[in-house]
C-alpha atoms as a PDB file:
ATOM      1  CA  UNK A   1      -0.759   4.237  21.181  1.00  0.00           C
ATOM      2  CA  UNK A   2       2.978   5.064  20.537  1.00  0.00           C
ATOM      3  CA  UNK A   3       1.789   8.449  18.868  1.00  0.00           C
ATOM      4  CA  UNK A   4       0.132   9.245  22.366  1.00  0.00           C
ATOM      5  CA  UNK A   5       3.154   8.083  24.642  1.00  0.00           C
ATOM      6  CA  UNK A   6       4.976  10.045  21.957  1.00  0.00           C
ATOM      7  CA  UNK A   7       2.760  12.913  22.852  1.00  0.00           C
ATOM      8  CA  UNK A   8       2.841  12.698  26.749  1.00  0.00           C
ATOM      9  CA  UNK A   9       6.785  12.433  26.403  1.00  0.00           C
ATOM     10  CA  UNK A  10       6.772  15.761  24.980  1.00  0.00           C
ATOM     11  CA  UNK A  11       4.076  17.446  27.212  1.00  0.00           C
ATOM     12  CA  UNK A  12       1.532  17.715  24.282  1.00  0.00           C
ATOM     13  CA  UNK A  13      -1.851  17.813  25.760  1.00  0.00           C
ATOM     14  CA  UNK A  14      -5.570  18.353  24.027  1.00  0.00           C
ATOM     15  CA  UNK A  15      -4.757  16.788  20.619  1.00  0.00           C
ATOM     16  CA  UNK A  16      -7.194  14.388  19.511  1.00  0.00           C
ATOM     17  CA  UNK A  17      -5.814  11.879  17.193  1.00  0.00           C
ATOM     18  CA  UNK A  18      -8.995  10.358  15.214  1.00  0.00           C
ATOM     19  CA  UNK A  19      -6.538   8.411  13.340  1.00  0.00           C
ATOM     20  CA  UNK A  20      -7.867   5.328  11.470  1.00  0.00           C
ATOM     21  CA  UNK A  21      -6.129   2.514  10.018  1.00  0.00           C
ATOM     22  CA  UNK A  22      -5.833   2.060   6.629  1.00  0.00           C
ATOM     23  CA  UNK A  23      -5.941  -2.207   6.597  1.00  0.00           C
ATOM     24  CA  UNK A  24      -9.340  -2.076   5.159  1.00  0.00           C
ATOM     25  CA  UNK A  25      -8.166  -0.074   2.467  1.00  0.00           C
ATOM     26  CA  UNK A  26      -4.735  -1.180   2.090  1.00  0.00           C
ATOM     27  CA  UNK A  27      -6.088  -4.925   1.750  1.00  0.00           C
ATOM     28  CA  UNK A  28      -8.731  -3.577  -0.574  1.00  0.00           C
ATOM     29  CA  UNK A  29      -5.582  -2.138  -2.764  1.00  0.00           C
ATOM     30  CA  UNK A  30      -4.187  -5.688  -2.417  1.00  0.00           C
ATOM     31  CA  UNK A  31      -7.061  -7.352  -3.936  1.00  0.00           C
ATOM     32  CA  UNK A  32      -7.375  -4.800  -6.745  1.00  0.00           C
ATOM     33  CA  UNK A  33      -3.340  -5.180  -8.437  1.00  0.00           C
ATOM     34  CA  UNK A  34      -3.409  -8.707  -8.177  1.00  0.00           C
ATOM     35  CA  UNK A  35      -5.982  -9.221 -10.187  1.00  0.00           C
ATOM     36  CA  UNK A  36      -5.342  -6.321 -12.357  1.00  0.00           C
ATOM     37  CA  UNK A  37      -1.620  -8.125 -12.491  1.00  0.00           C
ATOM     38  CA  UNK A  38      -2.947 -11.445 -13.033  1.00  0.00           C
ATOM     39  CA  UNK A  39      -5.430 -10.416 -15.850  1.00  0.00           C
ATOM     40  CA  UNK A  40      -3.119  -8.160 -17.686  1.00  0.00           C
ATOM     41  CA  UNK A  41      -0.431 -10.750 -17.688  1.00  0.00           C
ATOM     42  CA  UNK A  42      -2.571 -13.529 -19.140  1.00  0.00           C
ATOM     43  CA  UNK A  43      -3.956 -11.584 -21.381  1.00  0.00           C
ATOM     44  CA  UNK A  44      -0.404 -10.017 -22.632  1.00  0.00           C
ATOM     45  CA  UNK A  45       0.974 -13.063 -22.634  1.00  0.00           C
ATOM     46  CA  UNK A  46      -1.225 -15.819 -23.569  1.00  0.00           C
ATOM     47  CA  UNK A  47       1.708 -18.508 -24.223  1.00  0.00           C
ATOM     48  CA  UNK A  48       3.225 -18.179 -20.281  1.00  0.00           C
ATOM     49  CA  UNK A  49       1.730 -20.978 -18.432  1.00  0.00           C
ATOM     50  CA  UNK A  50       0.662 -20.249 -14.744  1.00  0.00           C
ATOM     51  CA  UNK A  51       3.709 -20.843 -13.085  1.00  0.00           C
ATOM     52  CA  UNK A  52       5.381 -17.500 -14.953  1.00  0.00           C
ATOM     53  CA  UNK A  53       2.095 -15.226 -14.514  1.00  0.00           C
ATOM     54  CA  UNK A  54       2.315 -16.362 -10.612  1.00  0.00           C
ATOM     55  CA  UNK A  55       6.006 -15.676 -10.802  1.00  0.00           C
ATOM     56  CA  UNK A  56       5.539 -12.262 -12.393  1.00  0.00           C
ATOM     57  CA  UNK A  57       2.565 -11.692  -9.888  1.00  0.00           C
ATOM     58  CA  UNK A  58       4.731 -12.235  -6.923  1.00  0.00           C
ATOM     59  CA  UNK A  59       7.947 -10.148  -8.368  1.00  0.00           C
ATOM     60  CA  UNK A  60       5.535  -7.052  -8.695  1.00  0.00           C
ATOM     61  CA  UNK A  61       3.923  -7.519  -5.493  1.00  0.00           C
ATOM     62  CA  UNK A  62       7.339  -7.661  -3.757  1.00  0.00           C
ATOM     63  CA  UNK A  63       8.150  -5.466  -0.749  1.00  0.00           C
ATOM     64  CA  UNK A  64      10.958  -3.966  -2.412  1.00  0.00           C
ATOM     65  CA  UNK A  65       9.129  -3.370  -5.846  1.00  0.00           C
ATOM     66  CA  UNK A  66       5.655  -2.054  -4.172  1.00  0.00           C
ATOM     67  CA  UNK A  67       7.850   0.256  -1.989  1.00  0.00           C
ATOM     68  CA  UNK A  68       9.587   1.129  -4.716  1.00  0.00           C
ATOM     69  CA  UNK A  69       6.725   2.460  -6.651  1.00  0.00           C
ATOM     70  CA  UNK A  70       5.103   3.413  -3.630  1.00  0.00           C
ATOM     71  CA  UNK A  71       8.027   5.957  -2.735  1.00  0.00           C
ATOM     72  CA  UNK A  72       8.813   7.852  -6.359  1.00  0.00           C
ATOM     73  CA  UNK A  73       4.853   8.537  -6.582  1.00  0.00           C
ATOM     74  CA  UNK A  74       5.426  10.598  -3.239  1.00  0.00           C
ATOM     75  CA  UNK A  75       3.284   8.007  -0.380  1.00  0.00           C
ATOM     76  CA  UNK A  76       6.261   9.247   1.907  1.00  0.00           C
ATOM     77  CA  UNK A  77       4.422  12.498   2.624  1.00  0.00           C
ATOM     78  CA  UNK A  78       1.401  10.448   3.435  1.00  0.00           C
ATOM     79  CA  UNK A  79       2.631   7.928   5.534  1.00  0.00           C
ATOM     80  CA  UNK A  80       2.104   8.880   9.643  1.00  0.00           C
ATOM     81  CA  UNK A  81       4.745   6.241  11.047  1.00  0.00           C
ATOM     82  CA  UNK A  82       6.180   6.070  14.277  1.00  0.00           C
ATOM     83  CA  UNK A  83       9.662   5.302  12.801  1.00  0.00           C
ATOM     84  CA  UNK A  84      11.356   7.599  10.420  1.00  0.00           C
ATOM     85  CA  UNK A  85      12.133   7.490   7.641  1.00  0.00           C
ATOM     86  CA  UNK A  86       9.508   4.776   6.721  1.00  0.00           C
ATOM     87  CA  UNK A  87      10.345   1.061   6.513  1.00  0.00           C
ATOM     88  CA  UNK A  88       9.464  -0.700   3.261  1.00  0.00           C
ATOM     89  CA  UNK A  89       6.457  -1.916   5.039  1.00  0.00           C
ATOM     90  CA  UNK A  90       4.774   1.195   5.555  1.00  0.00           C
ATOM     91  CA  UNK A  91       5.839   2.095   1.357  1.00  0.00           C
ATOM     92  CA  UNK A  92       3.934  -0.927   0.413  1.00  0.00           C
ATOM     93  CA  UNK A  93       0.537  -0.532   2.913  1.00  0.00           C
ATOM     94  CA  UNK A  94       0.384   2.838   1.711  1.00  0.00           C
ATOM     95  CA  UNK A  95       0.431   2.382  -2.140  1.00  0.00           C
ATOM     96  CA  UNK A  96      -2.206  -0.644  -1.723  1.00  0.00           C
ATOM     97  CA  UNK A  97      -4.054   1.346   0.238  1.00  0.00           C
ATOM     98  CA  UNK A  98      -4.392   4.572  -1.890  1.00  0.00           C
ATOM     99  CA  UNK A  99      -5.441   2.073  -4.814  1.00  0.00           C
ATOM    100  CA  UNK A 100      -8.069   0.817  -2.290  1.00  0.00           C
ATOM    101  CA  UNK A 101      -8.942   4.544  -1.925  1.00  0.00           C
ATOM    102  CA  UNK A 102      -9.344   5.113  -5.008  1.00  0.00           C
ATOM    103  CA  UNK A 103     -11.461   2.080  -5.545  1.00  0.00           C
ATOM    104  CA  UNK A 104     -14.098   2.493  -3.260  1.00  0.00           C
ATOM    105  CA  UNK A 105     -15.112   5.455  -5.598  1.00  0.00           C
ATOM    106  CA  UNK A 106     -14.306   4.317  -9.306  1.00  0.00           C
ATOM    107  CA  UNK A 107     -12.785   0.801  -9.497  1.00  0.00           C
ATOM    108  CA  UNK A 108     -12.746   1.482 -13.122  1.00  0.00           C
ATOM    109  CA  UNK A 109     -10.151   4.397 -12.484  1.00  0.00           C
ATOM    110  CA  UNK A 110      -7.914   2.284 -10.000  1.00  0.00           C
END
């Protein structure tokens, strides 16, 4: 909706936006690193009781670590934001949501 308002406001007529969300996906990608986390953790470290795996679980999930990650692999030129430059928000969506992508064809590969 803000894309179109966007669009009126500058007198841009005739595009058609088929934009889709990427929430599926993105929650998909969500799904996918935790338990890839999870399972690597306990199985790297055997002796860390649940509490630490959790606690290592959550760090790498972080907003600031996902967005991190998600911004040096180059999601910014994939991200279609209303605000520029992204917000750490739109770094993290983006990088769960390409491992979603990539998922839906070859979980093995994601």
């Amino acid at each position: 909706d803000a894309e179109l308002d966007k669009q009126r406001e500058l007198q841009i007529e005739g595009v058609d936006l088929n934009l889709k969300t990427n929430d599926e996906l993105s929650e998909r990608g969500l799904q996918l690193i935790e338990k890839v986390i999870v399972d690597w953790t306990r199985g790297a470290l055997p002796a860390l009781p649940e509490e630490g795996v959790q606690a290592v679980k959550d760090y790498l999930l972080s907003e600031d670590v996902m967005a991190n990650i998600s911004f040096h692999i180059g999601a910014k030129d994939l991200i279609q934001a209303v605000e520029y430059p992204p917000l750490k928000s739109d770094y993290k969506k983006a990088l769960q949501a390409v491992v979603g992508a990539i998922a839906v064809n070859d979980v093995e590969r994601a």
